[in-house]
N, C-alpha and C. Protein backbone atom coordinates (compact mmCIF):
# COMPACT_ATOMS: atom_id res chain seq x y z
N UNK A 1 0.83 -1.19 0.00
CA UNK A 1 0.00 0.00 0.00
C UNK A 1 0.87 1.25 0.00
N UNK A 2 0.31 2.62 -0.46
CA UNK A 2 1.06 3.26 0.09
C UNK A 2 1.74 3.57 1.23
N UNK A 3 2.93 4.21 1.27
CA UNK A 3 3.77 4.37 2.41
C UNK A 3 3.31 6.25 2.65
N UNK A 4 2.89 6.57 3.49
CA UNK A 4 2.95 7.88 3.76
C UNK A 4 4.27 9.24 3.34
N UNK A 5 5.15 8.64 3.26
CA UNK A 5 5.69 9.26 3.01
C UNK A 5 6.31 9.51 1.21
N UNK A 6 5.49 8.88 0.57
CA UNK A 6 5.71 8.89 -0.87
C UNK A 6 5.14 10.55 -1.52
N UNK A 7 3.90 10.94 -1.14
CA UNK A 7 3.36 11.90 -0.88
C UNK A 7 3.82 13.24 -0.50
N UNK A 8 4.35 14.38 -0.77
CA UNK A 8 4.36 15.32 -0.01
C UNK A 8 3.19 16.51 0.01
N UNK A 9 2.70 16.88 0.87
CA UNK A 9 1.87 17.86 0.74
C UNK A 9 0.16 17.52 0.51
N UNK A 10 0.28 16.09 0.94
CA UNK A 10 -0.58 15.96 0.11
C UNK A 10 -2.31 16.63 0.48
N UNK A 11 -1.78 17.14 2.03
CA UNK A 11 -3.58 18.03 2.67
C UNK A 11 -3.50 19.71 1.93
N UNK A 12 -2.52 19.48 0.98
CA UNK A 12 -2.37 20.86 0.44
C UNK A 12 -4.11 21.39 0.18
N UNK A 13 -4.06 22.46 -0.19
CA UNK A 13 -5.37 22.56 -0.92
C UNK A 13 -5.41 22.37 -2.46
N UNK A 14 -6.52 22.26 -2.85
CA UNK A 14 -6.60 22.12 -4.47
C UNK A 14 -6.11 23.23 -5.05
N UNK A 15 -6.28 23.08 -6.79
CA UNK A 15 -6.29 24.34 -7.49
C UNK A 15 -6.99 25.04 -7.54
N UNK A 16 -7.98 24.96 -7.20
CA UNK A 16 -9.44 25.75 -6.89
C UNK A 16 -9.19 26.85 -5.88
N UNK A 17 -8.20 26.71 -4.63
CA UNK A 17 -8.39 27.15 -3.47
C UNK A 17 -7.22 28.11 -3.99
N UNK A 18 -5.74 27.66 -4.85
CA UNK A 18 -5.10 28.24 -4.42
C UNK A 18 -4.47 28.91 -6.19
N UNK A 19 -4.90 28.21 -7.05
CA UNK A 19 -4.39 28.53 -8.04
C UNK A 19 -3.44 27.33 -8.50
N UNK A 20 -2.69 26.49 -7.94
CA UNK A 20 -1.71 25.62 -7.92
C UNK A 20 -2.56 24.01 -7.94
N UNK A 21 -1.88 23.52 -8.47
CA UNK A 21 -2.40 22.28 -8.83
C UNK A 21 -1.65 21.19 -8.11
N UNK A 22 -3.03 20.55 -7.23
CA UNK A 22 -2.63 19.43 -5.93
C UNK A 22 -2.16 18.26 -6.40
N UNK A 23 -2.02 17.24 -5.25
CA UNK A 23 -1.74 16.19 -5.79
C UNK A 23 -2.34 15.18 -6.65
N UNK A 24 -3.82 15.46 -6.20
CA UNK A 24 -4.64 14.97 -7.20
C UNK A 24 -4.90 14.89 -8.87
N UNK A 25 -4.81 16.70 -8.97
CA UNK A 25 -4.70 16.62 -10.38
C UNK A 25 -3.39 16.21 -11.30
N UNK A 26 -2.24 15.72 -10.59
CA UNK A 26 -1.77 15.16 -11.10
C UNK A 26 -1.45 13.74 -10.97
N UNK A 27 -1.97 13.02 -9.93
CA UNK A 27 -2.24 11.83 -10.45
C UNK A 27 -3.62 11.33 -11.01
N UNK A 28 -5.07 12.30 -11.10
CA UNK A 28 -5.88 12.47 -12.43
C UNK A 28 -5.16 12.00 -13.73
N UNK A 29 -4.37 13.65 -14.10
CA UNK A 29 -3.94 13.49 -15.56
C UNK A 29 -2.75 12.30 -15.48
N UNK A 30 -2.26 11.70 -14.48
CA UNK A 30 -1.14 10.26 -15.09
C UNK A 30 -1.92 9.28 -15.08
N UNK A 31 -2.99 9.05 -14.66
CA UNK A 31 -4.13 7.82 -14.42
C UNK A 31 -4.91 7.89 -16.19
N UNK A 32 -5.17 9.64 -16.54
CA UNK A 32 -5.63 9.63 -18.05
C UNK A 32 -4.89 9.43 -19.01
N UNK A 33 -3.35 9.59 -18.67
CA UNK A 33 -2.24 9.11 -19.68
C UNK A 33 -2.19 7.65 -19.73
N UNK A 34 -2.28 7.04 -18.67
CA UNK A 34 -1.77 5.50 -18.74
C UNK A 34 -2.98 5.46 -19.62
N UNK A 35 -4.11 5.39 -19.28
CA UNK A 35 -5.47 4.53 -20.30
C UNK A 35 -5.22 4.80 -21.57
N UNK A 36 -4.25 6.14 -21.55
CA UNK A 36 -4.35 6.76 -23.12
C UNK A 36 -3.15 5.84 -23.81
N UNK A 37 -2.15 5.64 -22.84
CA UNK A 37 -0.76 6.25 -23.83
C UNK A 37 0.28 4.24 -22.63
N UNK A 38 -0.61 4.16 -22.37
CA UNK A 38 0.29 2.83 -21.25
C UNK A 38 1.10 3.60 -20.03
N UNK A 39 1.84 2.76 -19.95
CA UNK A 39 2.87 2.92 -17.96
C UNK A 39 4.23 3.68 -18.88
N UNK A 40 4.40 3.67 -20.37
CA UNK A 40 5.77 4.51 -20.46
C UNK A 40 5.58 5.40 -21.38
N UNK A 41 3.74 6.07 -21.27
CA UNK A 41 3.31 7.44 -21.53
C UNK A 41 3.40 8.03 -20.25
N UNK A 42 3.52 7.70 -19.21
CA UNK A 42 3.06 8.52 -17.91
C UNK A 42 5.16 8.94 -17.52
N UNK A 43 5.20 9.82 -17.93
CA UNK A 43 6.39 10.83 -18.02
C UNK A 43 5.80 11.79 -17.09
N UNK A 44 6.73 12.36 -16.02
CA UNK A 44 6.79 13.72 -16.00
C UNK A 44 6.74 15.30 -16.91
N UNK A 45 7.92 15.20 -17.93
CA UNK A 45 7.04 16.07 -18.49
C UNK A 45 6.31 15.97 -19.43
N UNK A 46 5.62 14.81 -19.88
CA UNK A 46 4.66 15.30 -20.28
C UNK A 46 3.51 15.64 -19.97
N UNK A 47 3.08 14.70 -18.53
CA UNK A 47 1.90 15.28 -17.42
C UNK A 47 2.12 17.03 -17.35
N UNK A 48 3.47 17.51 -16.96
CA UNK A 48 3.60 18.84 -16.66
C UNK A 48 2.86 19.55 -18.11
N UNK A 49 3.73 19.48 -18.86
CA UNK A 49 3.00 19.96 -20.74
C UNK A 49 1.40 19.48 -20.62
N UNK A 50 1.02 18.85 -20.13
CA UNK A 50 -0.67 18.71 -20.04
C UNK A 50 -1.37 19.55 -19.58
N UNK A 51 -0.40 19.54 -17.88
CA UNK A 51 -1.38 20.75 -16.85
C UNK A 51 -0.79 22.11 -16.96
N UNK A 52 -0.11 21.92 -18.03
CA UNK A 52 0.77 23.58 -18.55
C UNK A 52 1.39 24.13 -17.10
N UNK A 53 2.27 23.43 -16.99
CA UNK A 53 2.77 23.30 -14.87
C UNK A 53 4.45 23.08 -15.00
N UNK A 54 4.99 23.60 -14.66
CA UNK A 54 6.33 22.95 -14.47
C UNK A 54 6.74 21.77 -14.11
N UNK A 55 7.66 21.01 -14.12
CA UNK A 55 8.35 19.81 -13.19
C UNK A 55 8.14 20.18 -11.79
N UNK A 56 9.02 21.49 -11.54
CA UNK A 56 8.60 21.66 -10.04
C UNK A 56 7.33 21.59 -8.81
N UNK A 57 6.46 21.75 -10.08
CA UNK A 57 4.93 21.67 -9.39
C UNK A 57 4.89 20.11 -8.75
N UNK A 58 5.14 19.19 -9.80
CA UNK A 58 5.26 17.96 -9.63
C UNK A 58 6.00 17.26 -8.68
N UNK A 59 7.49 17.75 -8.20
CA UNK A 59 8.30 17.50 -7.29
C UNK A 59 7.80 18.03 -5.94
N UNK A 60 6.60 19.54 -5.82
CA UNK A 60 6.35 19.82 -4.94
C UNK A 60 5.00 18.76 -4.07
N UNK A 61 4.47 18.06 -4.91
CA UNK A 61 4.10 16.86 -4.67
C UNK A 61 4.59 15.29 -4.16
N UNK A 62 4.86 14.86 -5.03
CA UNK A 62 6.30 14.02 -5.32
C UNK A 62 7.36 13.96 -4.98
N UNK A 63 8.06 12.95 -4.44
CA UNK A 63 9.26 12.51 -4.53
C UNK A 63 9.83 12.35 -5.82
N UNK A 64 9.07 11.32 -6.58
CA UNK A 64 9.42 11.27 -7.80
C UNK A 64 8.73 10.45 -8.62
N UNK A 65 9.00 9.80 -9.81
CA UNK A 65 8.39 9.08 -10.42
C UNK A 65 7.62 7.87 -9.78
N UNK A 66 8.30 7.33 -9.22
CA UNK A 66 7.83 6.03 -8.31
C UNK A 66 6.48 6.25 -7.40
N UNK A 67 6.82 7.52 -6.53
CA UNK A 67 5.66 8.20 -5.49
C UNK A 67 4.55 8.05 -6.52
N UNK A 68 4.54 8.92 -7.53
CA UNK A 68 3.37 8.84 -8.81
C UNK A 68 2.32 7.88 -8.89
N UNK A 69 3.41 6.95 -9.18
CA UNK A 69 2.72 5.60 -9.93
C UNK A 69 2.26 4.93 -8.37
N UNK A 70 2.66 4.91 -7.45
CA UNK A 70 2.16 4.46 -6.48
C UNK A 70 0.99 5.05 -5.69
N UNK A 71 0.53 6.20 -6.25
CA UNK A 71 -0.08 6.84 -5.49
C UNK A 71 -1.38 6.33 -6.91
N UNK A 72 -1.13 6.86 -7.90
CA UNK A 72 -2.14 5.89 -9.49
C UNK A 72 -2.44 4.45 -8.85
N UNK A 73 -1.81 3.94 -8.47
CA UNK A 73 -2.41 2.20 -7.86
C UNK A 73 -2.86 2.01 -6.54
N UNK A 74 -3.02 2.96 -5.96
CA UNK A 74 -3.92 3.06 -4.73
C UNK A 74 -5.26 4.18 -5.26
N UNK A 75 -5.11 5.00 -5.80
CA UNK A 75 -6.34 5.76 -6.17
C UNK A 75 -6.94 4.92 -7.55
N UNK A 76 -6.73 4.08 -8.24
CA UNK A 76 -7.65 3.45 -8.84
C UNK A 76 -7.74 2.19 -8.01
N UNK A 77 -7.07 1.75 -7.07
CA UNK A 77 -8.08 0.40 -6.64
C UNK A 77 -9.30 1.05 -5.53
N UNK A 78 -9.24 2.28 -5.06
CA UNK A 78 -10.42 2.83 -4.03
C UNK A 78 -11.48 3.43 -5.13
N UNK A 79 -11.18 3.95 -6.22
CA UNK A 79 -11.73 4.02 -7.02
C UNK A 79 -12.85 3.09 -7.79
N UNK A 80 -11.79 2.26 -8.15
CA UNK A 80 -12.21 1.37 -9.05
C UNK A 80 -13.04 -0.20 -8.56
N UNK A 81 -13.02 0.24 -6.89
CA UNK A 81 -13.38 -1.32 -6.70
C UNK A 81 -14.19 -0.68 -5.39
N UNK A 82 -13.16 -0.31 -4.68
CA UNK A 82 -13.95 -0.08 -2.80
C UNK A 82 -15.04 1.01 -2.87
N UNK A 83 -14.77 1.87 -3.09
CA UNK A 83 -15.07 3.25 -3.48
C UNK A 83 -17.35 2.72 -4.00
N UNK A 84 -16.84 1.86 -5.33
CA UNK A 84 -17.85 1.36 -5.99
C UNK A 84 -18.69 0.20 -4.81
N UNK A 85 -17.83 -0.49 -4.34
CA UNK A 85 -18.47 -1.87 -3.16
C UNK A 85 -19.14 -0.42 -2.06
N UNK A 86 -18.66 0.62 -1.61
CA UNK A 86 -19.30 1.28 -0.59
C UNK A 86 -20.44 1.42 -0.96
N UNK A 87 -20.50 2.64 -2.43
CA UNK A 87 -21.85 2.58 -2.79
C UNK A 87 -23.17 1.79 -2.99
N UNK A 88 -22.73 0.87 -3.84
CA UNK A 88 -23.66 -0.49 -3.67
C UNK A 88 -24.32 -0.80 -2.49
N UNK A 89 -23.18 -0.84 -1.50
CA UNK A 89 -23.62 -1.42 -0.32
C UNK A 89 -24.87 0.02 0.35
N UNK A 90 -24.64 1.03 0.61
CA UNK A 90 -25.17 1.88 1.09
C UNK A 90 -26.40 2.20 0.30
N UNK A 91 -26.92 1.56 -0.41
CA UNK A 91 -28.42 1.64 -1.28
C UNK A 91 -29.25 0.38 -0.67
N UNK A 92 -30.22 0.54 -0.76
CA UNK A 92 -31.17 -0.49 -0.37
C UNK A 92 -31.77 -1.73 -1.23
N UNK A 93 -30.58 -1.54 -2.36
CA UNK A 93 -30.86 -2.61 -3.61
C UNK A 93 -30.91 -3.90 -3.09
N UNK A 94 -31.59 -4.40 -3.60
CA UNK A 94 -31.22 -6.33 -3.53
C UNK A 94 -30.05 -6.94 -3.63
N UNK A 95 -29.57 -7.54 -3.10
CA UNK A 95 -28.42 -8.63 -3.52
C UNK A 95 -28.59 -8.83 -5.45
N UNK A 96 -29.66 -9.05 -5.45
CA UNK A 96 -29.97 -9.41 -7.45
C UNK A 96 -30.04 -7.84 -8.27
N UNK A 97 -30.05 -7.11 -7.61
CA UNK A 97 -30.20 -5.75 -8.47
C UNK A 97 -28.69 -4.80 -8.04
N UNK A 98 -28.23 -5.30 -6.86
CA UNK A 98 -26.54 -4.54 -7.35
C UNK A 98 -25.63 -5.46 -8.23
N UNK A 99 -26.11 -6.85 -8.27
CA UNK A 99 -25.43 -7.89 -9.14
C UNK A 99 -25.69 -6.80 -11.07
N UNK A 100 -26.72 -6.81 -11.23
CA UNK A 100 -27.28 -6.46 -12.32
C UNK A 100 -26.43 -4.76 -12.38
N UNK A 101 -26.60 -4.09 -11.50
CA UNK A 101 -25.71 -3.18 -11.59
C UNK A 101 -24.18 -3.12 -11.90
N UNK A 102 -23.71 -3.66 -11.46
CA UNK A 102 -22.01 -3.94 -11.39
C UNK A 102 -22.18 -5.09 -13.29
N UNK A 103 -22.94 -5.64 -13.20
CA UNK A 103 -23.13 -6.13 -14.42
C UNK A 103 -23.23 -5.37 -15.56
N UNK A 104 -23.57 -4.03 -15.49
CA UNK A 104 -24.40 -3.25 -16.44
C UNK A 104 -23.11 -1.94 -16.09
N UNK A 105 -22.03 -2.20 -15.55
CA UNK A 105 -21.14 -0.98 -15.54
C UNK A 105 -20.35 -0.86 -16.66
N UNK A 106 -19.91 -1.75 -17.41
CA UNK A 106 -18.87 -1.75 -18.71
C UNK A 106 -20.23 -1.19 -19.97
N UNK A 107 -21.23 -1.59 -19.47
CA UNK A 107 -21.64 -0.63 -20.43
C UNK A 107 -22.41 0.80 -20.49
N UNK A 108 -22.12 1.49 -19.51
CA UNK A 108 -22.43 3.28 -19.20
C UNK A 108 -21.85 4.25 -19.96
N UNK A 109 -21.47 3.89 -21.51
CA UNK A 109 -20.79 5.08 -22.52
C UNK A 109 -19.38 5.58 -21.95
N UNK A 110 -19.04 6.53 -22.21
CA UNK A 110 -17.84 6.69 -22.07
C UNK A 110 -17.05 6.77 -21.19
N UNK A 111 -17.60 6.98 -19.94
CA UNK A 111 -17.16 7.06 -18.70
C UNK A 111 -16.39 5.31 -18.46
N UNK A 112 -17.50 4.34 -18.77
CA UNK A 112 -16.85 3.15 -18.63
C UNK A 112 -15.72 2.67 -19.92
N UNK A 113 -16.08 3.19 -20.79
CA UNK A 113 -15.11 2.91 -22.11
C UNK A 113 -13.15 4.08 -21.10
N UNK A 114 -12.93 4.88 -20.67
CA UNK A 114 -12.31 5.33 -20.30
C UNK A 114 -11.36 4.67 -18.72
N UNK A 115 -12.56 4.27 -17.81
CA UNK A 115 -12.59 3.23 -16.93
C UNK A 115 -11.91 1.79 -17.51
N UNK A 116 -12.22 1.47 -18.56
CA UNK A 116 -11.74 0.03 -19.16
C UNK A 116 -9.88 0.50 -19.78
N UNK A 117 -9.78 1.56 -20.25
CA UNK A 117 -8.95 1.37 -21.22
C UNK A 117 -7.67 1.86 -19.54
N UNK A 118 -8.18 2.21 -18.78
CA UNK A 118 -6.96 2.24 -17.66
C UNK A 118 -7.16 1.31 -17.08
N UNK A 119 -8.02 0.53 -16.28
CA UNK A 119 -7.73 -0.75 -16.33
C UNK A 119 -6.82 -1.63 -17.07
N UNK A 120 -7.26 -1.28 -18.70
CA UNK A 120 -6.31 -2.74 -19.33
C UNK A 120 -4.65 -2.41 -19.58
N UNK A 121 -4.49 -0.96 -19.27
CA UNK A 121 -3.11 -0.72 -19.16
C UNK A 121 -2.65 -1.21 -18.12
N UNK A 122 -3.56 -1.17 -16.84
CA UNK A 122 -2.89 -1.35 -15.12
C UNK A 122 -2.64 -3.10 -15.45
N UNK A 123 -3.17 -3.57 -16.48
CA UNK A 123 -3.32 -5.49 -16.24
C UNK A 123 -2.28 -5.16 -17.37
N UNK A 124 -1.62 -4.87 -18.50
CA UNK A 124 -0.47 -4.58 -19.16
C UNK A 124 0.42 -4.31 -18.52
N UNK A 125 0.73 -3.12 -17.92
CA UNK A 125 1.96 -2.54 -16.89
C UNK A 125 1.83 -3.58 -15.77
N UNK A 126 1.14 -4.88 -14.74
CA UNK A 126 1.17 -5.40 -14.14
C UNK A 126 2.17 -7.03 -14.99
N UNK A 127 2.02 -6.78 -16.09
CA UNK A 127 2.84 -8.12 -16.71
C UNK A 127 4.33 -7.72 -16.43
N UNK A 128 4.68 -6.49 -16.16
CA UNK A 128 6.09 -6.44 -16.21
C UNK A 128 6.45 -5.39 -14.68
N UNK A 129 5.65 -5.68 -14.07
CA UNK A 129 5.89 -4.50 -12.85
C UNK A 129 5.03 -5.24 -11.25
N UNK A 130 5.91 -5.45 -10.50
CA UNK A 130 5.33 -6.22 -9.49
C UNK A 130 4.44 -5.19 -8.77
N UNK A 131 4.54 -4.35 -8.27
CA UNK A 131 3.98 -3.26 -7.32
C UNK A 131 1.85 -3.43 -8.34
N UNK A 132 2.01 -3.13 -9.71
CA UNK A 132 0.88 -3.58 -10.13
C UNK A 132 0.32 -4.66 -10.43
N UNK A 133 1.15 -5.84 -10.40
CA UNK A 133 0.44 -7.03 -10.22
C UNK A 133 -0.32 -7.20 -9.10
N UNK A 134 0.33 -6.92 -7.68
CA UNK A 134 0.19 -7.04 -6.89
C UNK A 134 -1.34 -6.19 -6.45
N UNK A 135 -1.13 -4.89 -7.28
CA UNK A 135 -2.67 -4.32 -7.07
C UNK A 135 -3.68 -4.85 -7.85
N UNK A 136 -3.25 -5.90 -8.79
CA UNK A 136 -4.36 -6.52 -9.38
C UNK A 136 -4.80 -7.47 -9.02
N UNK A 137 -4.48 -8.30 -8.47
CA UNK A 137 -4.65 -9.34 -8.25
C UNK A 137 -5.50 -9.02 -6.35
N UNK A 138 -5.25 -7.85 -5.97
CA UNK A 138 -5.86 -7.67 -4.53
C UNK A 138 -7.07 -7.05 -5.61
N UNK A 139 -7.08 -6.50 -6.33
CA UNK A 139 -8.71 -5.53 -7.02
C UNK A 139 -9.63 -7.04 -7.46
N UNK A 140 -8.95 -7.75 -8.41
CA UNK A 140 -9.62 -9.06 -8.66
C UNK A 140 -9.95 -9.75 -7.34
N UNK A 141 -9.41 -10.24 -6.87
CA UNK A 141 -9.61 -10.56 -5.29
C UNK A 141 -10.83 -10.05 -4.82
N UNK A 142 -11.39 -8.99 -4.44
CA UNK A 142 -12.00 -8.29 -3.70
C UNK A 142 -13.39 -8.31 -4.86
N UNK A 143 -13.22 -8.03 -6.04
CA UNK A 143 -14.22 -8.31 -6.63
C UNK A 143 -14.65 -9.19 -6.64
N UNK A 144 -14.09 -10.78 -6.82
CA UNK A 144 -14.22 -11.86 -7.03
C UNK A 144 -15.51 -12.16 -5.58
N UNK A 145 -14.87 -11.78 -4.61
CA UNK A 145 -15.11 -12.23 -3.47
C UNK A 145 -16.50 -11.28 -3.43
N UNK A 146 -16.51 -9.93 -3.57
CA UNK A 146 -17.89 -9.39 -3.45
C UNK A 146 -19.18 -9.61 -4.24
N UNK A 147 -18.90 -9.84 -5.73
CA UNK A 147 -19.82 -10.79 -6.47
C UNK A 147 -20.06 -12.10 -6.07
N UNK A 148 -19.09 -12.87 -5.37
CA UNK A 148 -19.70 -14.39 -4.50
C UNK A 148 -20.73 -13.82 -3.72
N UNK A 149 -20.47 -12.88 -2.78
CA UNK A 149 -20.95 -12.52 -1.43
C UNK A 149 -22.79 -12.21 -1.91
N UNK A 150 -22.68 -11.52 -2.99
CA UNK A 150 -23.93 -11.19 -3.60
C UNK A 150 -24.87 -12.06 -4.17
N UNK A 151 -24.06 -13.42 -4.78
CA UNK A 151 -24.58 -14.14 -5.69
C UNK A 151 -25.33 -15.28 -3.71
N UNK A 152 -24.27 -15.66 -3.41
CA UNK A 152 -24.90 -16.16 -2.18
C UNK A 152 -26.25 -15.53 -1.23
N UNK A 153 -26.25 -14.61 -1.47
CA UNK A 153 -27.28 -13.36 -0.45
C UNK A 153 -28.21 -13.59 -1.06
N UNK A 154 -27.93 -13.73 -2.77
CA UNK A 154 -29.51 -13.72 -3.64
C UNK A 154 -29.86 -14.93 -3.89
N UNK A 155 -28.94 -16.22 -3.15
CA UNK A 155 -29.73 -17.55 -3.01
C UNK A 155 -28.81 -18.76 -3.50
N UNK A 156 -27.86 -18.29 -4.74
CA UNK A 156 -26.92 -19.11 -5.21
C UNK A 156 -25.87 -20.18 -4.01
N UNK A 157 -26.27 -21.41 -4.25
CA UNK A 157 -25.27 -22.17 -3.23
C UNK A 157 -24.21 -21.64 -3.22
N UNK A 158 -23.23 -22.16 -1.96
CA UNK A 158 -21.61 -21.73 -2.11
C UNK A 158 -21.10 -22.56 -2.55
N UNK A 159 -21.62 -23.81 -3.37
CA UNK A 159 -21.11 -24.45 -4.08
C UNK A 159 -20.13 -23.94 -5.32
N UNK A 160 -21.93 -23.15 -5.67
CA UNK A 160 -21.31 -22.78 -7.03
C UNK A 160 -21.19 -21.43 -6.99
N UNK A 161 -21.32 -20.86 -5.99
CA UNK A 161 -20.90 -19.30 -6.22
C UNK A 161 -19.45 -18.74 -6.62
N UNK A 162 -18.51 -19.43 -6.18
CA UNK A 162 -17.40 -18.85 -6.90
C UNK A 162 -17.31 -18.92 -8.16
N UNK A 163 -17.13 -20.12 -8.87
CA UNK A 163 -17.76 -20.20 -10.13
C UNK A 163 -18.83 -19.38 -10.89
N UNK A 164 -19.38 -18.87 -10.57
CA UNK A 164 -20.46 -17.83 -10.70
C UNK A 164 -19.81 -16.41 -10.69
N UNK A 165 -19.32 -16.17 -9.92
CA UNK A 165 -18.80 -15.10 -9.66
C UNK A 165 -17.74 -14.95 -10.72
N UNK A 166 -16.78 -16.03 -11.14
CA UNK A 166 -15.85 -16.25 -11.92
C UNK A 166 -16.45 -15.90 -13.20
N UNK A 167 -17.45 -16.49 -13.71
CA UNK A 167 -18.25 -15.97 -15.10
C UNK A 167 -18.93 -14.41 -14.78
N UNK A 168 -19.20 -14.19 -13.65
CA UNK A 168 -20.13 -13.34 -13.95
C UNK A 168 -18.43 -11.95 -13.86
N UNK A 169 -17.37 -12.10 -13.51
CA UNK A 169 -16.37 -10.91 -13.28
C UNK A 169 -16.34 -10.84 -15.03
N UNK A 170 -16.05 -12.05 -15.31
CA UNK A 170 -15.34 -12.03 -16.61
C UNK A 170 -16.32 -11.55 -18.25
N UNK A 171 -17.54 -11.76 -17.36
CA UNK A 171 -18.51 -10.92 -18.50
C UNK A 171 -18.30 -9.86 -18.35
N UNK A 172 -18.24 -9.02 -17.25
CA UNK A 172 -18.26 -7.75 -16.94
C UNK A 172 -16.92 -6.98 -17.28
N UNK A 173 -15.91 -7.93 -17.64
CA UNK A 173 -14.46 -7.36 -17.83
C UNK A 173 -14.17 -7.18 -19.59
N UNK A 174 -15.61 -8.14 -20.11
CA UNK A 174 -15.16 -7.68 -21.66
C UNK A 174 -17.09 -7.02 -22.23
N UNK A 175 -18.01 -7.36 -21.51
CA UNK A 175 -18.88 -6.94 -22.28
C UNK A 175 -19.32 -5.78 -22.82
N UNK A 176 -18.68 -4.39 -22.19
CA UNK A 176 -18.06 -3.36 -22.96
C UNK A 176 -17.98 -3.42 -24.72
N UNK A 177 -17.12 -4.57 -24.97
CA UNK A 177 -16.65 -4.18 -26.13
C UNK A 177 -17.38 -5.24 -27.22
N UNK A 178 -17.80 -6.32 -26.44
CA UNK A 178 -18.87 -7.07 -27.05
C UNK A 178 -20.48 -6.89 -27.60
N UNK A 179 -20.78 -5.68 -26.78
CA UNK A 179 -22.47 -5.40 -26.56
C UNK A 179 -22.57 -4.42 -26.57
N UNK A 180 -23.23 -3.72 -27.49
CA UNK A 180 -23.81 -2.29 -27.51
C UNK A 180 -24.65 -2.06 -26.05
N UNK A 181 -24.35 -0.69 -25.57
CA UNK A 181 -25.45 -0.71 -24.47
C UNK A 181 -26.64 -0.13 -24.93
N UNK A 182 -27.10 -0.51 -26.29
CA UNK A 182 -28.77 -0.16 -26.59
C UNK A 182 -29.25 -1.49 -26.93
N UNK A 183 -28.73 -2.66 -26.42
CA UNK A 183 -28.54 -3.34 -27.06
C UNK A 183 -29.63 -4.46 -25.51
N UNK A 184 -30.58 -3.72 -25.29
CA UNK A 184 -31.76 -3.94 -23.52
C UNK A 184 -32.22 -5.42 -23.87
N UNK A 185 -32.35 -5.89 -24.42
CA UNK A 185 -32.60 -7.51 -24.61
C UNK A 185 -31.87 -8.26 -24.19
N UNK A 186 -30.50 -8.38 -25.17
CA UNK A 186 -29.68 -8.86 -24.90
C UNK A 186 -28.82 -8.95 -23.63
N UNK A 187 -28.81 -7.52 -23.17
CA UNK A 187 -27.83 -7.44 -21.88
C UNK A 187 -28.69 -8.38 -20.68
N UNK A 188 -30.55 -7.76 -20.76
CA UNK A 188 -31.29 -8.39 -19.74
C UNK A 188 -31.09 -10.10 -19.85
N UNK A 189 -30.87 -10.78 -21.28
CA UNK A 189 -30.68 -12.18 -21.40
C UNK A 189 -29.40 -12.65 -20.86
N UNK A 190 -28.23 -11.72 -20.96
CA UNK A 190 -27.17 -12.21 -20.65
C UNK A 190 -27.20 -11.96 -19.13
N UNK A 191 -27.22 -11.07 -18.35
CA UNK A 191 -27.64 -11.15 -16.96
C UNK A 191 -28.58 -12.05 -16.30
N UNK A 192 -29.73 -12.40 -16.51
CA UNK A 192 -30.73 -13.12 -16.60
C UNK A 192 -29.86 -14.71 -16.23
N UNK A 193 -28.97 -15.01 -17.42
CA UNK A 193 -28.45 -16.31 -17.45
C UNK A 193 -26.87 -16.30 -16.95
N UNK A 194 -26.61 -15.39 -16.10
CA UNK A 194 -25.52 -14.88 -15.37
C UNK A 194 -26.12 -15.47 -13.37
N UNK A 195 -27.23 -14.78 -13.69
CA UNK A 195 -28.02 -14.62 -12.37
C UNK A 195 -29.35 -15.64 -11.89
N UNK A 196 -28.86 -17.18 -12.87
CA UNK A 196 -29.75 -17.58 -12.69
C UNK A 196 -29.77 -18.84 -11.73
């Protein structure tokens, strides 16, 4: 996880407050480079040439490159996984209707098309970089395990719930690019026989 001290500054205030751009917005724009450009688009300067910012802005954040990328693999797994399990949980949905939700996230237009393409860099840059394997395999993990948790709640033995869970991650990790999302038949059939 992060180490606290990778970070500097980081209760700074935003750019909003002060004119100067926090730590956030620059691990924002290296989180929008990787989806864009992979793990050896995310340069210093070219993040800086993005936020029209110096290096120094960046160092006044930062340690350095490493702090960056480590701070990108803790803000997309709270993002991308916990962040999402809070919400779910804090609605009064069914066990079968946050399933159908989390089912129906790869296909929300561009927001999830943008969501996917940093993902499949973080599972790229994780083939050759331990620090992101390691966050993948805890994000898979945690998913894996919260779609069991759901599929069990809504009645599925624990026989077969992992298994279940196993098909139902892996629909959700490509049906994005398989299924139009106007496409209300089909998705309800493929959920339907996901959730059955």
């Amino acid at each position: 996880m992060l180490d606290q001290r990778t970070v500097r500054n980081s209760n700074k205030p935003t750019k909003a407050d002060t004119g100067r751009l926090d730590a956030d917005a620059w691990t924002d724009a290296a989180l929008a480079e990787l989806g864009a450009h992979g793990i050896d688009g995310v340069r210093i300067e070219v993040l800086a040439k993005r936020l029209n910012v110096t290096k120094g802005s960046f160092y006044y954040h930062f340690r350095d490159r490493d702090a960056l990328l480590e701070t990108m693999l803790t803000r997309w797994r709270r993002r991308a996984t916990l962040a999402l399990i809070e919400r779910l949980d804090s609605g009064v949905a069914s066990p079968e209707e946050r399933l159908r939700q989390l089912l129906r996230l790869p296909l929300k237009g561009q927001t999830a098309a943008l969501a996917a393409d940093t993902e499949l860099a973080i599972r790229l840059w994780g083939r050759g970089d331990e620090r992101a394997r390691i966050a993948l395999e805890e994000v898979d993990e945690l998913r894996l395990q919260y779609i069991e948790k759901l599929l069990v709640q809504a009645g599925v033995t624990e026989e077969i719930a992992h298994a279940r869970a196993i098909l139902a991650y892996s629909y959700q990790r490509v049906a994005g690019t398989l299924i139009s999302s106007d496409a209300t038949d089909l998705i309800q059939q493929c959920e339907d026989i996901l959730l059955a």
